[in-house]
PDB file of N, CA and C in Angstrom:
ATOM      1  N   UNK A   1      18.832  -4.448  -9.378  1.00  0.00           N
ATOM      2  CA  UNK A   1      18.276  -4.747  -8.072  1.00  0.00           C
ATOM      3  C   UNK A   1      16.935  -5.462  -8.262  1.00  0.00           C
ATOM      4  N   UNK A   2      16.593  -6.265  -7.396  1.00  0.00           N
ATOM      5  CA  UNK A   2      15.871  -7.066  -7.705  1.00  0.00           C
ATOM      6  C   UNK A   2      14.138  -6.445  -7.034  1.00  0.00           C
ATOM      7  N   UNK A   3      13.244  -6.671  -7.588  1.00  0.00           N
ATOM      8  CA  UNK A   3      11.816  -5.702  -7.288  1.00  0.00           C
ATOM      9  C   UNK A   3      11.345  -6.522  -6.102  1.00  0.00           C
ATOM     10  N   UNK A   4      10.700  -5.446  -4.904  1.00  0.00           N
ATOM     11  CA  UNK A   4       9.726  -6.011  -4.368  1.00  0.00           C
ATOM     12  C   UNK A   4       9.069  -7.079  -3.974  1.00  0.00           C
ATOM     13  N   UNK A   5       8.187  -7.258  -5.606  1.00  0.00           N
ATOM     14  CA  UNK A   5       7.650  -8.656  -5.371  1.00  0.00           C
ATOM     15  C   UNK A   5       8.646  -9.410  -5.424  1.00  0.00           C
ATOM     16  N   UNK A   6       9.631  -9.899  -5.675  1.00  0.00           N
ATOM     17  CA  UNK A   6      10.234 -10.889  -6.557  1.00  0.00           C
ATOM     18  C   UNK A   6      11.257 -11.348  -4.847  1.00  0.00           C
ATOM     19  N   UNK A   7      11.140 -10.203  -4.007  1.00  0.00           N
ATOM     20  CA  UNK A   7      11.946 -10.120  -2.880  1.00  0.00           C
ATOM     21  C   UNK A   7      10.910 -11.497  -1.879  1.00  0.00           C
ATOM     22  N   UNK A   8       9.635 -10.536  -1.858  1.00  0.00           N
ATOM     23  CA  UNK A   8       8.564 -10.884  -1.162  1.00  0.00           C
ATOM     24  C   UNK A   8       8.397 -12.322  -1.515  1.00  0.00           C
ATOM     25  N   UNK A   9       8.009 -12.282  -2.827  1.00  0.00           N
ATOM     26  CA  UNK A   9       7.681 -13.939  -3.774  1.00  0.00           C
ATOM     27  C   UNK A   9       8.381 -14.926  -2.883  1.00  0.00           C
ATOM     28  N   UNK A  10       9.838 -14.596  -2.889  1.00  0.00           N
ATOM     29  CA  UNK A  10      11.242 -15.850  -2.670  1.00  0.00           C
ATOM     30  C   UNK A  10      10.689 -16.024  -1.140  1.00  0.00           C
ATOM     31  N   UNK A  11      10.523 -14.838  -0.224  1.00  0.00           N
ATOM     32  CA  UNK A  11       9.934 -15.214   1.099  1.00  0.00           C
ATOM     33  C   UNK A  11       8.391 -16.358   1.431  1.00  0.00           C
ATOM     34  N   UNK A  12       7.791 -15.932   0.171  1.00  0.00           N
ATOM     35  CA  UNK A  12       6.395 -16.815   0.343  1.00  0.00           C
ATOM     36  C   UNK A  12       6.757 -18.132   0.080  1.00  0.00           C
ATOM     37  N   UNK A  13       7.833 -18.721  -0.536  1.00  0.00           N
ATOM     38  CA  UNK A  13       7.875 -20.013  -1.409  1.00  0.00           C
ATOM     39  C   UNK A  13       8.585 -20.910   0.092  1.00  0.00           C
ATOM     40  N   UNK A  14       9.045 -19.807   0.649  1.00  0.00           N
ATOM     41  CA  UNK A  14       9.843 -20.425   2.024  1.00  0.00           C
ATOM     42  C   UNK A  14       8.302 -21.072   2.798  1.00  0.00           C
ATOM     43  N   UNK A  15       7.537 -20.375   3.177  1.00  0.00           N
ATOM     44  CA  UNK A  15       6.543 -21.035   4.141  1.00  0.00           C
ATOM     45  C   UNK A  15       4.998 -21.165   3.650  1.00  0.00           C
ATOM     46  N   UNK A  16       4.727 -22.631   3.658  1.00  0.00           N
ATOM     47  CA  UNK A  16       3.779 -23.174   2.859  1.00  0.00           C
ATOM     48  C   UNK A  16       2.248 -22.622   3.740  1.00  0.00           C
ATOM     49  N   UNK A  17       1.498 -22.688   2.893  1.00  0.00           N
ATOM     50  CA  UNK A  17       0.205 -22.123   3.954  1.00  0.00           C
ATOM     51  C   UNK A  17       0.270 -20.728   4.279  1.00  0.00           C
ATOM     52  N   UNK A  18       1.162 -19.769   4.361  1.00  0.00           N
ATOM     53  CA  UNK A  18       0.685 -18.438   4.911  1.00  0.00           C
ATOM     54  C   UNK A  18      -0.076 -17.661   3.947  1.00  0.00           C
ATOM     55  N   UNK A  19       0.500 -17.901   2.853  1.00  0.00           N
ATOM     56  CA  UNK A  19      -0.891 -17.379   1.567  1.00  0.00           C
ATOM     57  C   UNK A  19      -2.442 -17.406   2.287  1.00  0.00           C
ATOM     58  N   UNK A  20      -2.545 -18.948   1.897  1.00  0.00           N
ATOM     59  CA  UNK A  20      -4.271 -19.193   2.621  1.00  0.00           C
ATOM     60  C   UNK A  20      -4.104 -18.769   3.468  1.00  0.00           C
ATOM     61  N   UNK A  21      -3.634 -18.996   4.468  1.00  0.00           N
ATOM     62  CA  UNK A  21      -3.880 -18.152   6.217  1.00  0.00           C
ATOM     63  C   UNK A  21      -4.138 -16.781   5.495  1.00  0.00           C
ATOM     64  N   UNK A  22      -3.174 -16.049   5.123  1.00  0.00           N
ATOM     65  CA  UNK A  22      -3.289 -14.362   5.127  1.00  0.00           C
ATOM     66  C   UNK A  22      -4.918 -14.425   4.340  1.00  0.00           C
ATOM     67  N   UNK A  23      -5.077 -15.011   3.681  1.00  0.00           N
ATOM     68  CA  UNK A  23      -6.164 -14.773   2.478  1.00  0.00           C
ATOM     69  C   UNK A  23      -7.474 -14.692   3.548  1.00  0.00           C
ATOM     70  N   UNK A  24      -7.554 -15.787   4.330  1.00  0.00           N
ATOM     71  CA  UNK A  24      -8.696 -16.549   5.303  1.00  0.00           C
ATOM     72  C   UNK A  24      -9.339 -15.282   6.155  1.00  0.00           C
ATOM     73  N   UNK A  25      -8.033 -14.697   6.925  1.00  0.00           N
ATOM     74  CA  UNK A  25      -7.709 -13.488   8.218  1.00  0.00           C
ATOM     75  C   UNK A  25      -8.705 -12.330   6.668  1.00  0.00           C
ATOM     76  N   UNK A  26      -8.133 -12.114   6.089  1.00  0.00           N
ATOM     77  CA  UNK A  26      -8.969 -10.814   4.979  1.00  0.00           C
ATOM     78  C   UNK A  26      -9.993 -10.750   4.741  1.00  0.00           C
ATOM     79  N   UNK A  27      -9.898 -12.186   4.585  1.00  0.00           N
ATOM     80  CA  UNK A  27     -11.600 -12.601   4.227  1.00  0.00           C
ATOM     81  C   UNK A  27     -12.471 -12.517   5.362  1.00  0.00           C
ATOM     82  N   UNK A  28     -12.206 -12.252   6.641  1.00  0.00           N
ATOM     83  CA  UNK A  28     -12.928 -12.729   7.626  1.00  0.00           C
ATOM     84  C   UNK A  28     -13.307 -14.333   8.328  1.00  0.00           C
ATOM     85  N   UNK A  29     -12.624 -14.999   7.338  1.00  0.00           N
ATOM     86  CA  UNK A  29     -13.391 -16.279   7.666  1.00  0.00           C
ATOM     87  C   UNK A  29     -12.681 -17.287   8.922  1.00  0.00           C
ATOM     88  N   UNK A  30     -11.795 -16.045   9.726  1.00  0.00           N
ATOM     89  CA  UNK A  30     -10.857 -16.929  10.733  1.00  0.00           C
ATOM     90  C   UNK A  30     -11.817 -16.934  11.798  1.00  0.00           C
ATOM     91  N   UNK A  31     -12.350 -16.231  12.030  1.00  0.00           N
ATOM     92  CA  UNK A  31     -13.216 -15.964  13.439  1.00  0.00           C
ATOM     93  C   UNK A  31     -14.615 -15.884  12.892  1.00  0.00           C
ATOM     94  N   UNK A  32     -14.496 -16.878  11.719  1.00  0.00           N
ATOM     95  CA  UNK A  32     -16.543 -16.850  11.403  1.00  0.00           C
ATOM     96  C   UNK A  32     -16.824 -15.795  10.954  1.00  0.00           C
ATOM     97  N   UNK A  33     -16.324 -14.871  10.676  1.00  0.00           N
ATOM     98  CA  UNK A  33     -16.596 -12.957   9.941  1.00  0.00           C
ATOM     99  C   UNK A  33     -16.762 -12.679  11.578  1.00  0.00           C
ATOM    100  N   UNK A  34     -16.309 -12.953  12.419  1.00  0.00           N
ATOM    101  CA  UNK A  34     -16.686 -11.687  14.194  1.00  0.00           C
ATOM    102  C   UNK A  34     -15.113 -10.801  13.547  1.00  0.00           C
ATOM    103  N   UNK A  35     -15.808  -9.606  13.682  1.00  0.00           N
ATOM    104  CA  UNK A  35     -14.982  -8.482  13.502  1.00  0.00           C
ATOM    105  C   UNK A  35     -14.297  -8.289  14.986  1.00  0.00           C
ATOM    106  N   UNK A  36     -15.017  -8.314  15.802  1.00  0.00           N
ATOM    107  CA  UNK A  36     -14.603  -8.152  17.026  1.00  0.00           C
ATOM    108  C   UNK A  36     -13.929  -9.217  17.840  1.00  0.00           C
ATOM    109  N   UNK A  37     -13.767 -10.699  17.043  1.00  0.00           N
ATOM    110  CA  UNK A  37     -13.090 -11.075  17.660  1.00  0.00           C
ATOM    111  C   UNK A  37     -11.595 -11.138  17.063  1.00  0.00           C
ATOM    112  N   UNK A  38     -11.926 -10.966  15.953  1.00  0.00           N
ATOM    113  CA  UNK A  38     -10.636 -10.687  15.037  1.00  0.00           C
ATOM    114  C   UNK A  38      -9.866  -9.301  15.701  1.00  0.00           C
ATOM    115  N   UNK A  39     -10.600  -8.231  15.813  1.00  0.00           N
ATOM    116  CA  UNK A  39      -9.773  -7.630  16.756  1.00  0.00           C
ATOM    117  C   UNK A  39      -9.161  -8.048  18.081  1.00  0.00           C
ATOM    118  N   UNK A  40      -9.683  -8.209  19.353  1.00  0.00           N
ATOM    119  CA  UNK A  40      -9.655  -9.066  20.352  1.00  0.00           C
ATOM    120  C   UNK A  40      -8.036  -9.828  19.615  1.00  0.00           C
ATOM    121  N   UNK A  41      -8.529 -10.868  19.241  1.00  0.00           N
ATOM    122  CA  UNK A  41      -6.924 -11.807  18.709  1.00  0.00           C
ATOM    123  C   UNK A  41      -5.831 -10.966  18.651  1.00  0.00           C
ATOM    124  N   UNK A  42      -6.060 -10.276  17.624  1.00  0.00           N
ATOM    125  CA  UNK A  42      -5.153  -9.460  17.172  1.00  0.00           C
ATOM    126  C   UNK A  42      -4.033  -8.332  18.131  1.00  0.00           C
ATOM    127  N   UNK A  43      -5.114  -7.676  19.427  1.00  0.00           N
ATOM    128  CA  UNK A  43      -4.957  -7.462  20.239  1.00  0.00           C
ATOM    129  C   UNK A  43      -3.720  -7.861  21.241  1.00  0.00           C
ATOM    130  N   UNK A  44      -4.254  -8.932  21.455  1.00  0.00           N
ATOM    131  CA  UNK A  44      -3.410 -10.166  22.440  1.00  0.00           C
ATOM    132  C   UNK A  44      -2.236 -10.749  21.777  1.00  0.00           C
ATOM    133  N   UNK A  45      -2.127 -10.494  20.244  1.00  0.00           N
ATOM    134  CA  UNK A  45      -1.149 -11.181  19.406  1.00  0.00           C
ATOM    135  C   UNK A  45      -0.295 -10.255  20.094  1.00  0.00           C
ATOM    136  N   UNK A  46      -0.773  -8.711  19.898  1.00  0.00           N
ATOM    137  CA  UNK A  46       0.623  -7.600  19.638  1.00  0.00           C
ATOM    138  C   UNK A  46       0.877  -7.529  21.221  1.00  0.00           C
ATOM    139  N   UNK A  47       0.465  -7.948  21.954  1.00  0.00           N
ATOM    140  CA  UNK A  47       1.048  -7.628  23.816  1.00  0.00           C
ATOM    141  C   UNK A  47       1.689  -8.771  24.018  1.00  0.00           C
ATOM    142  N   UNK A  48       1.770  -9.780  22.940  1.00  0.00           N
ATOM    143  CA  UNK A  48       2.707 -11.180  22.909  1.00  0.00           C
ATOM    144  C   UNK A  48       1.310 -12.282  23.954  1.00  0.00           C
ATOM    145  N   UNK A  49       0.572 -12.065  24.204  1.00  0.00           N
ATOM    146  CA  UNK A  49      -0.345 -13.678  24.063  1.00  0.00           C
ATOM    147  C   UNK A  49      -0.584 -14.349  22.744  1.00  0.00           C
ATOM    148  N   UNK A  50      -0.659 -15.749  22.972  1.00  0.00           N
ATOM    149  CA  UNK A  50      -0.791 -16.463  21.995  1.00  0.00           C
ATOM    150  C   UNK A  50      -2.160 -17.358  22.701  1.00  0.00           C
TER     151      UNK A  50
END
């Protein structure tokens, strides 16, 4: 059976850029480091606003 990563890996190679995106969002650097607006977003993501 094939591991985890190796599952995950084959999914990342599918869509270019979500690495950096995910990396950016961790880092803080999507919303300038606002913690609070990173929440806020995040917020509105999960009630389906975009």
């Amino acid at each position: 059976m094939a591991s985890l990563k190796k599952i995950v890996d084959s999914y990342m190679q599918k869509v270019s850029g979500l690495k950096e995106h995910c990396d950016r969002c961790l880092k803080t650097e999507r919303w300038n480091g606002s913690v609070v607006l990173m929440v806020v977003n995040v917020t509105f993501t999960l009630i389906g606003l975009n």
